[in-house]
C-alpha atoms as a PDB file:
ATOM      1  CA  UNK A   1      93.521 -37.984 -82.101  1.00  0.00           C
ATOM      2  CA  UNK A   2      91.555 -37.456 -79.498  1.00  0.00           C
ATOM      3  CA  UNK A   3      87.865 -35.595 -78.739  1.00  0.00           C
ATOM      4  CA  UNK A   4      88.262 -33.983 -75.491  1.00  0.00           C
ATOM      5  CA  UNK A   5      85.769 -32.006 -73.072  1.00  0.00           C
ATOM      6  CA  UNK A   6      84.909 -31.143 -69.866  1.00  0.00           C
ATOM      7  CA  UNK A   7      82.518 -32.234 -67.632  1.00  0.00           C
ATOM      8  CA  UNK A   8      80.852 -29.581 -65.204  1.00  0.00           C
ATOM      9  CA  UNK A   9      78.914 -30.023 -62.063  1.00  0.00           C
ATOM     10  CA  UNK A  10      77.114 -26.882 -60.759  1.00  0.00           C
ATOM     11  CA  UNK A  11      77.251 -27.149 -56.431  1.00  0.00           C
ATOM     12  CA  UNK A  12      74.074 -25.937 -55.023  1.00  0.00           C
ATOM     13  CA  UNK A  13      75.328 -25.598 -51.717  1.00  0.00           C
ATOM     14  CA  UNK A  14      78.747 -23.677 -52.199  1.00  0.00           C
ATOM     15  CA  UNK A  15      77.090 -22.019 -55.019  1.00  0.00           C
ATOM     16  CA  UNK A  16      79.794 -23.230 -57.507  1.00  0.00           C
ATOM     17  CA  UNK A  17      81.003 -24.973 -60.667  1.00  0.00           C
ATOM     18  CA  UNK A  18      83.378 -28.016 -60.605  1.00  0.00           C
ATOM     19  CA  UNK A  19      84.839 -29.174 -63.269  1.00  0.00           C
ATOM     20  CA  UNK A  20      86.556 -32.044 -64.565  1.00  0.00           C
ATOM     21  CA  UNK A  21      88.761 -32.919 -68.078  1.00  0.00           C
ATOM     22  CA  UNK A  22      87.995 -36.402 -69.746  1.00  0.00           C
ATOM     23  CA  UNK A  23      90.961 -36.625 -72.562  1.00  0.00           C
ATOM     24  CA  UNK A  24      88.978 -39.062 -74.639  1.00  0.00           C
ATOM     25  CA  UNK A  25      85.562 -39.165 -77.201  1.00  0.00           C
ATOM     26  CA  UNK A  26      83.695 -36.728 -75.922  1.00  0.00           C
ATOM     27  CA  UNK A  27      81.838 -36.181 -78.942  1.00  0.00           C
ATOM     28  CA  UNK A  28      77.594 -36.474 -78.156  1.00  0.00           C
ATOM     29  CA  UNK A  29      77.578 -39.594 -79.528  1.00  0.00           C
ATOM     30  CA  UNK A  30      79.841 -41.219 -77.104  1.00  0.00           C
ATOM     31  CA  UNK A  31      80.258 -38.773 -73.500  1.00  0.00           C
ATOM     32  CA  UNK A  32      77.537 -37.222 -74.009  1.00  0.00           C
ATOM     33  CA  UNK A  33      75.375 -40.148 -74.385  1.00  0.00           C
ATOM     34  CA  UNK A  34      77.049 -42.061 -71.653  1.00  0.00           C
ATOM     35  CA  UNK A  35      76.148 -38.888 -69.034  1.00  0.00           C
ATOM     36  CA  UNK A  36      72.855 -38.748 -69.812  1.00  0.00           C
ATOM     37  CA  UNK A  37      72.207 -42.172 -69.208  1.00  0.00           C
ATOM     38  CA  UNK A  38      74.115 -43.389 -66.550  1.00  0.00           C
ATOM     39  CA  UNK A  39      74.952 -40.003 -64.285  1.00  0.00           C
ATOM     40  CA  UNK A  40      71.418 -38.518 -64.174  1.00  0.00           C
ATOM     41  CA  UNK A  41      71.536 -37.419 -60.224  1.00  0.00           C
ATOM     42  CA  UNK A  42      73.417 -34.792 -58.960  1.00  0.00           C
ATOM     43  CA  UNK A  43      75.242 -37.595 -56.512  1.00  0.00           C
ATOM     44  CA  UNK A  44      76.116 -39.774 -59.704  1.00  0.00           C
ATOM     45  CA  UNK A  45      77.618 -36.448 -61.539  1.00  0.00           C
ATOM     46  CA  UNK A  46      79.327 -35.550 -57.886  1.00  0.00           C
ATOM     47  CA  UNK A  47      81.077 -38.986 -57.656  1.00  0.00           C
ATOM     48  CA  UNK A  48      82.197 -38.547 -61.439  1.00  0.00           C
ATOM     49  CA  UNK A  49      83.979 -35.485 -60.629  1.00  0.00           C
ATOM     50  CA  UNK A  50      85.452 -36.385 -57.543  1.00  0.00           C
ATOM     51  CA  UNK A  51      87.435 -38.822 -59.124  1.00  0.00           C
ATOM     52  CA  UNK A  52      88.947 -35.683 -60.835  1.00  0.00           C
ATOM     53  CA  UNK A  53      90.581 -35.603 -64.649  1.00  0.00           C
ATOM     54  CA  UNK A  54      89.693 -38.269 -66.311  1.00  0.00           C
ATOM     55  CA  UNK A  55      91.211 -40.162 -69.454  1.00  0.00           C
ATOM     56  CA  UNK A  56      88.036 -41.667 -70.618  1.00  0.00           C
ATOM     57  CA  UNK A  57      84.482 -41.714 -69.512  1.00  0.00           C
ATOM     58  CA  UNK A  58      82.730 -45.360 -68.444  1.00  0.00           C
ATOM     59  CA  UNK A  59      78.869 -46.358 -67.351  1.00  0.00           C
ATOM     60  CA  UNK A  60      79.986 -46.290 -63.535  1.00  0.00           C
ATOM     61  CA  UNK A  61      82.664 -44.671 -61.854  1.00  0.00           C
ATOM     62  CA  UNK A  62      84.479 -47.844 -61.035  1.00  0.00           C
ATOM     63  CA  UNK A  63      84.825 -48.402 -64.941  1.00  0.00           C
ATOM     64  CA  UNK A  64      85.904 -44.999 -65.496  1.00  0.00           C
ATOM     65  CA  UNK A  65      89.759 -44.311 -66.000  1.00  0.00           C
ATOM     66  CA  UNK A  66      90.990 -41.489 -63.974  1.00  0.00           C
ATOM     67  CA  UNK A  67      94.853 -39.806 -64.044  1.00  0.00           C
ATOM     68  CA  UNK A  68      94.653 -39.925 -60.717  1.00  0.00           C
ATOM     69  CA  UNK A  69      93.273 -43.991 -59.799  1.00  0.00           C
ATOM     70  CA  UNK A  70      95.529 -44.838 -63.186  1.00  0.00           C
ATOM     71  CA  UNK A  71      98.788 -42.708 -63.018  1.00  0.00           C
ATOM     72  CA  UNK A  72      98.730 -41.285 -59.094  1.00  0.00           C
ATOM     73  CA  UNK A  73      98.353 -37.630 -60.528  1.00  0.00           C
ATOM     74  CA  UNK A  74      96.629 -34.940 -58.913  1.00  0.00           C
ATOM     75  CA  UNK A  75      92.892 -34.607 -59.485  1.00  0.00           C
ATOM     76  CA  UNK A  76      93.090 -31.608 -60.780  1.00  0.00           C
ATOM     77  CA  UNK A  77      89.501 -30.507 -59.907  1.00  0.00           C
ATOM     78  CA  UNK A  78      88.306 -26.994 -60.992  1.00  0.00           C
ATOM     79  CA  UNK A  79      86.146 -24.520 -58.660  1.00  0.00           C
ATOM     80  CA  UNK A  80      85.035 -21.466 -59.386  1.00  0.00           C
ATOM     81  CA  UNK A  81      81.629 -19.212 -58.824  1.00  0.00           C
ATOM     82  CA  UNK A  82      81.018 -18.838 -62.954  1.00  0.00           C
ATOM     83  CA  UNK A  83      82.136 -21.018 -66.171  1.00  0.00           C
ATOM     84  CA  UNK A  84      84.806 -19.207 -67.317  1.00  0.00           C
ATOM     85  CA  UNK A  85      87.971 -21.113 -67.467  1.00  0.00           C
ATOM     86  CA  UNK A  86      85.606 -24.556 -66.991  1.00  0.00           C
ATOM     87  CA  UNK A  87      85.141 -24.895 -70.618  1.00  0.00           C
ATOM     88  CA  UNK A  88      88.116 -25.030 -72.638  1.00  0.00           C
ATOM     89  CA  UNK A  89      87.978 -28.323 -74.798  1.00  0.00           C
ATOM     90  CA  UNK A  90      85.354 -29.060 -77.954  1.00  0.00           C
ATOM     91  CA  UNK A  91      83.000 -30.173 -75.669  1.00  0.00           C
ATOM     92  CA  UNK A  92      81.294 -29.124 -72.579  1.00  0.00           C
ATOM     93  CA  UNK A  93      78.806 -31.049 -70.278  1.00  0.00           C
ATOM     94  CA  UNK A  94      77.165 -28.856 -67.334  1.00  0.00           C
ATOM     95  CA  UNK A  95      74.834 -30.428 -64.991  1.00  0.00           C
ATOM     96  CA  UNK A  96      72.629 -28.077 -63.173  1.00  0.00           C
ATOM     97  CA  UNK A  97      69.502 -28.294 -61.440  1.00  0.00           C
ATOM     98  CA  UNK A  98      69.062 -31.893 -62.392  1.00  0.00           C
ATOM     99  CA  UNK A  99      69.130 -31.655 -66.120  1.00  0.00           C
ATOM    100  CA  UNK A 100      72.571 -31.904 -68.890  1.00  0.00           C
ATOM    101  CA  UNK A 101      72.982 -29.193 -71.428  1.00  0.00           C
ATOM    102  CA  UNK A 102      76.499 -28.904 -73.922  1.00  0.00           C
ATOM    103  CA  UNK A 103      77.805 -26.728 -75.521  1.00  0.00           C
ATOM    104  CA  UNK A 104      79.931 -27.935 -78.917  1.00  0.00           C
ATOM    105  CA  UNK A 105      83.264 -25.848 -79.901  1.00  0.00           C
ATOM    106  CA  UNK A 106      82.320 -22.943 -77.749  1.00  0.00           C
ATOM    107  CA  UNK A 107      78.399 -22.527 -79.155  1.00  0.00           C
ATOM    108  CA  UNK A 108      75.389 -21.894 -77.048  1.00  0.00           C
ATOM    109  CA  UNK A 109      74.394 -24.172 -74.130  1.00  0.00           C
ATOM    110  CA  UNK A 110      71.439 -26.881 -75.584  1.00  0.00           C
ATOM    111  CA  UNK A 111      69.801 -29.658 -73.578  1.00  0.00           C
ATOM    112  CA  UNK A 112      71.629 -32.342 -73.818  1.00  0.00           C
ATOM    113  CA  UNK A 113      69.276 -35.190 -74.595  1.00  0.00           C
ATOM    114  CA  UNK A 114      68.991 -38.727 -75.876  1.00  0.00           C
ATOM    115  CA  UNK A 115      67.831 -37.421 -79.441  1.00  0.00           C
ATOM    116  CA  UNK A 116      71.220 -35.307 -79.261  1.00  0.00           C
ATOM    117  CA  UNK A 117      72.965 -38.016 -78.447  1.00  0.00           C
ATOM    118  CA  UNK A 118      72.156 -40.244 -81.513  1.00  0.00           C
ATOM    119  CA  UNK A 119      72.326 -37.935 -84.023  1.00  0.00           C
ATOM    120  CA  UNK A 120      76.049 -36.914 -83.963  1.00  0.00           C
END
């Protein structure tokens, strides 16, 4: 069975949220840790989503298994100007204005940090 979430990107300059599914351990522990060490700029967290859905989540980009580099499937890349309809797995990842925050099964949005990330 598998722990799935979304990964969000808020857009500065079109004033929007993209969005992205990753099918695989998204639990804190495992995405979550992985995002806030290895996609802390806005152009590392762009690149991620650009490669669109994503089957499981890797330390670069290259490593990273996407339905659409993996299967030929459409990217399947999610804009809109709020959150609603970007979060719709157990867990959420938004980064905006430099910083992670999550949200677990639908709960508030916390900081997503390193301390987070090793407790789950």
């Amino acid at each position: 069975m598998s722990t799935r979430s979304n990964i969000i990107l808020w857009d500065p300059d079109s004033k929007k949220y993209k969005s992205v599914y990753c099918h695989s351990d998204g639990y804190l522990s495992y995405n979550g840790r992985i995002l806030c060490e290895y996609y802390d700029t806005y152009e590392k967290v762009a690149e991620l989503i650009d490669l669109g859905d994503l089957s499981y989540l890797a330390e670069t980009p290259d490593q990273t298994r996407s339905y659409h580099r993996w299967r030929g499937e459409d990217k399947n890349i999610r804009v809109s100007n709020n959150l609603s309809g970007h979060f719709t797995e157990e867990y959420g990842y938004l980064f905006k204005d430099g910083a992670w925050t999550y949200t677990d099964h639908g709960r508030s949005w916390e900081p997503l940090t390193k301390e987070v990330c090793e407790k789950d």
